[in-house]
Each structure stands twice: as C-alpha cells, then as structure tokens.
C-alpha atoms as a PDB file:
ATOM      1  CA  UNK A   1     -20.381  46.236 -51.119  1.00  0.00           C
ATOM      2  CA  UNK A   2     -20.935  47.940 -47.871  1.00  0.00           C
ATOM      3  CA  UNK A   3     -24.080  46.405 -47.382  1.00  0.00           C
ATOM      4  CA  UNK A   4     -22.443  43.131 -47.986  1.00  0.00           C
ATOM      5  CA  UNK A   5     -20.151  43.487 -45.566  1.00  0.00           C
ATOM      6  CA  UNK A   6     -22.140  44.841 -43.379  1.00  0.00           C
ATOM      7  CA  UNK A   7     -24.184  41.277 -43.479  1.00  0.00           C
ATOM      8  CA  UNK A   8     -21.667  39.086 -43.554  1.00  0.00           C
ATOM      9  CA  UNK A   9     -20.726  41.069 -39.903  1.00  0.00           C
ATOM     10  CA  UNK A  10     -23.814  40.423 -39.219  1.00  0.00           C
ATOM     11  CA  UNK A  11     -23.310  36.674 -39.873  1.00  0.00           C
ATOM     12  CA  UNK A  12     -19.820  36.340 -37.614  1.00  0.00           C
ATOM     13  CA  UNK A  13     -20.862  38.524 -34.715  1.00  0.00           C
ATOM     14  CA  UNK A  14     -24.043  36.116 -34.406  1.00  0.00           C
ATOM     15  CA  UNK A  15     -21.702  33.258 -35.495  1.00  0.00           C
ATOM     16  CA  UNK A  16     -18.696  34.455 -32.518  1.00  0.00           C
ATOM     17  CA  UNK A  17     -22.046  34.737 -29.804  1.00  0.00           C
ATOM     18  CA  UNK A  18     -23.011  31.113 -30.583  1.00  0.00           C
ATOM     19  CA  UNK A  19     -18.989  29.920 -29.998  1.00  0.00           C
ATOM     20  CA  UNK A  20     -18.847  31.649 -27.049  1.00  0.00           C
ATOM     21  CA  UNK A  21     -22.324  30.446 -25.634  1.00  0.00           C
ATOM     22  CA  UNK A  22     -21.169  26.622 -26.795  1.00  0.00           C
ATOM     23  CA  UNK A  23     -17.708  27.529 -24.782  1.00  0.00           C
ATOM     24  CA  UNK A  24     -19.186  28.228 -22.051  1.00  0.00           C
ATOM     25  CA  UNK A  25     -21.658  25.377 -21.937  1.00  0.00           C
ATOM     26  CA  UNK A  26     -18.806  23.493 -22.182  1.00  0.00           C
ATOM     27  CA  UNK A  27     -16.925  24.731 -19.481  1.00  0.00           C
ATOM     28  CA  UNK A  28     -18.876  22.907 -16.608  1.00  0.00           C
ATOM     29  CA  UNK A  29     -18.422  19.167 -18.822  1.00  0.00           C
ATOM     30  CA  UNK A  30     -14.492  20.369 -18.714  1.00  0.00           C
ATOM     31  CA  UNK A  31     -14.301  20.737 -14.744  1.00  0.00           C
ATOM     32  CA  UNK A  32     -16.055  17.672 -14.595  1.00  0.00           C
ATOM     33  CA  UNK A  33     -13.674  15.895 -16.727  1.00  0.00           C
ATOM     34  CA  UNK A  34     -10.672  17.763 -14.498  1.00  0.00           C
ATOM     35  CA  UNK A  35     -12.247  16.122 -11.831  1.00  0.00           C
ATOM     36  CA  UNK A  36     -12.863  12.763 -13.061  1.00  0.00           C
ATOM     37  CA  UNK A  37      -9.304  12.772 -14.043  1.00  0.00           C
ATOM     38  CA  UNK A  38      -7.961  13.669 -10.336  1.00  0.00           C
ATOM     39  CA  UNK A  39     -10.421  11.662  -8.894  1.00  0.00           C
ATOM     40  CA  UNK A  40      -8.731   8.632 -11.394  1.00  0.00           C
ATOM     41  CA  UNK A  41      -5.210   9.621 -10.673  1.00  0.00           C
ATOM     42  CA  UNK A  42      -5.960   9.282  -6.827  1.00  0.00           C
ATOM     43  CA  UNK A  43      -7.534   6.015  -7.254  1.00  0.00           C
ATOM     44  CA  UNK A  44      -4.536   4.730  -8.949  1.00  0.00           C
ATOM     45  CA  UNK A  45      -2.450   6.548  -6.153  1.00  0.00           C
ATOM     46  CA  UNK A  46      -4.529   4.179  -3.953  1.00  0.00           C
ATOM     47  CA  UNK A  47      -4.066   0.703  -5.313  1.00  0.00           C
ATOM     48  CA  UNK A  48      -0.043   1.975  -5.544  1.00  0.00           C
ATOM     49  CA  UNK A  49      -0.326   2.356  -1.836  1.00  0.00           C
ATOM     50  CA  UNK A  50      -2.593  -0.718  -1.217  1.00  0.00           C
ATOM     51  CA  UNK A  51      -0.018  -2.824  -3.214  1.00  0.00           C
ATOM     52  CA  UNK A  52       2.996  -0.898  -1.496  1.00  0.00           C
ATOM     53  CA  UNK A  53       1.500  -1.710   1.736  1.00  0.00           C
ATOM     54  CA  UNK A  54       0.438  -5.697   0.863  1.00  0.00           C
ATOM     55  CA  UNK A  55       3.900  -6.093   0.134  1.00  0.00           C
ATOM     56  CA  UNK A  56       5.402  -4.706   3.678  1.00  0.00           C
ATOM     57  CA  UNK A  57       2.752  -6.921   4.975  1.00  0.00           C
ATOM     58  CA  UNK A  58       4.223  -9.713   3.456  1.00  0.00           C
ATOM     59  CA  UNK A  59       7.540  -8.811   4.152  1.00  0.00           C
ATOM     60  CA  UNK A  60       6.425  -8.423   7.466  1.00  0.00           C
ATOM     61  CA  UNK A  61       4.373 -11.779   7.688  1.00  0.00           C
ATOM     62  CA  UNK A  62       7.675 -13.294   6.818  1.00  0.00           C
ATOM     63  CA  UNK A  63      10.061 -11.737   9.275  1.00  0.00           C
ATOM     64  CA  UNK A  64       7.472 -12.680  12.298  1.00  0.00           C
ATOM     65  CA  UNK A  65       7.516 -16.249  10.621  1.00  0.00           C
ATOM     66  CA  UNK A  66      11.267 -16.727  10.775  1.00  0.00           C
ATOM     67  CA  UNK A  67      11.459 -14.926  14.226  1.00  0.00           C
ATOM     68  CA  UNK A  68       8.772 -17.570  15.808  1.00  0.00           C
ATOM     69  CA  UNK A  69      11.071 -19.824  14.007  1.00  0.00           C
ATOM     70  CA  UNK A  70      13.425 -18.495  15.759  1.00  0.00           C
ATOM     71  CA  UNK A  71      11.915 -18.317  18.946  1.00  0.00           C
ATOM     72  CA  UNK A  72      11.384 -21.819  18.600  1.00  0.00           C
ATOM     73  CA  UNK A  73      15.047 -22.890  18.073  1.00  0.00           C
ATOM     74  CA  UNK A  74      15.921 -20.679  21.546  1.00  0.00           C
ATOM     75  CA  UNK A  75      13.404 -22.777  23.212  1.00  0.00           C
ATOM     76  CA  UNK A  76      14.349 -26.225  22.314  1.00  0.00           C
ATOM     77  CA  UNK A  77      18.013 -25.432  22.474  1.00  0.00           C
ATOM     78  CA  UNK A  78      17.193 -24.217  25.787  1.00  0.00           C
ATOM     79  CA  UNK A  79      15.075 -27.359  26.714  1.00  0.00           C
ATOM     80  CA  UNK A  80      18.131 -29.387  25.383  1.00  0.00           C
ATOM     81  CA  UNK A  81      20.576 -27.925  27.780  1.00  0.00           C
ATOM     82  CA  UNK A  82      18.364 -27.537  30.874  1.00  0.00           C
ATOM     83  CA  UNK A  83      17.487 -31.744  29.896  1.00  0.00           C
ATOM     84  CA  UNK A  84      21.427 -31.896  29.848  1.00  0.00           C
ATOM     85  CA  UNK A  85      22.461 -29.989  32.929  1.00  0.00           C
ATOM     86  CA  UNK A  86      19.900 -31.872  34.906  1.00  0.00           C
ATOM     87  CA  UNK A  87      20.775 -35.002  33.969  1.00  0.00           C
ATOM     88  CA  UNK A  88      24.056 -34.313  34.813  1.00  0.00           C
ATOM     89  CA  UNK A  89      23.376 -33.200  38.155  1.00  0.00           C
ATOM     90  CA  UNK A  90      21.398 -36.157  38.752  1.00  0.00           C
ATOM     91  CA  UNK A  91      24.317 -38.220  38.063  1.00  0.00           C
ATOM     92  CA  UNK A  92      26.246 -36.408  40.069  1.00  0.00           C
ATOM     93  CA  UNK A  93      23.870 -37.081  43.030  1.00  0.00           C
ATOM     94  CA  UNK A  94      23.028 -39.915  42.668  1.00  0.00           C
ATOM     95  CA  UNK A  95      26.773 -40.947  41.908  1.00  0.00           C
ATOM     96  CA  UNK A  96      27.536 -39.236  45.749  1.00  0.00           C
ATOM     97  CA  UNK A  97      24.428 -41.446  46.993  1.00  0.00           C
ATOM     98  CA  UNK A  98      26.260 -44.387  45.533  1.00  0.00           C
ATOM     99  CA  UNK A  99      29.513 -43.413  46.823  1.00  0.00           C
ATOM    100  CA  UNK A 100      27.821 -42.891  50.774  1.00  0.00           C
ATOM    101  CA  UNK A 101      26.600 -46.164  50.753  1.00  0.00           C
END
C-alpha cells in the first residue's frame, strides 16, 4: 500500500508541475486579453466621445445658422429704416425746396 501511494504521489506531484507550467503559459495570453479588453473599452469610450462631440457640432451648426439668420433680419430691418428715414428726409427737403420757390 505504501508503495502505492507512494506512486500515485508520484503521479499528482508530476500532474500539479504540469498545471502550474500550463498556468503560467497562460498567464501572458491573459494580460493580453486584459489588454485587448481596455484597449476595446477605450475604443468604445472614443466613438461615445466622437458621437458626444458630432452632436455639439450640430447643435452648434444650428445655433450659428439661426444667428446668421438673425444677423440677417438686423440688417434688413436696418436697411428698411435707414430706406425710411431717408426718404423722409428727402421729403422734407425737397418739400422746403418747394415751399422757397
């Protein structure tokens, strides 16, 4: 019996080497896969932020769009009233040539 267990010893000690030499063989695929999986996670980090940003862009595009729109309106309103202020000045002077004559 001693003999036998004295093999079968034998037989996990050489059994517990080869786990530990697969373990560590293993160890170097496992940081890789770590850093595959970080390396994912800040890809996917990325296209959040890319997407984030597009849609300030956007948002952005738009509010310069309705202030040029904007801008525009000032302008033509302030087109309109010079048009009206100088017609009515010209009127008015030409009214006082009238009135000379």
């Amino acid at each position: 019996k001693r003999q036998q267990l004295a093999q079968m010893n034998e037989i996990v000690s050489v059994r517990e080497n080869e786990i530990r030499n697969e373990i560590s063989n293993l160890s170097p695929q496992l940081n890789e896969n770590q850093n595959i999986k970080v390396n994912f996670t800040q890809i996917e980090n990325n296209e959040q932020d890319n997407e984030n940003n597009n849609n300030k862009n956007s948002s952005n595009y738009s509010n310069h769009d309705d202030n040029n729109n904007d801008h525009r309106n000032n302008i033509s309103n302030s087109n309109t009233q010079l048009n009206t202020s100088s017609n009515s000045e010209l009127e008015e002077i030409n009214e006082s040539f009238n009135n000379n004559d």
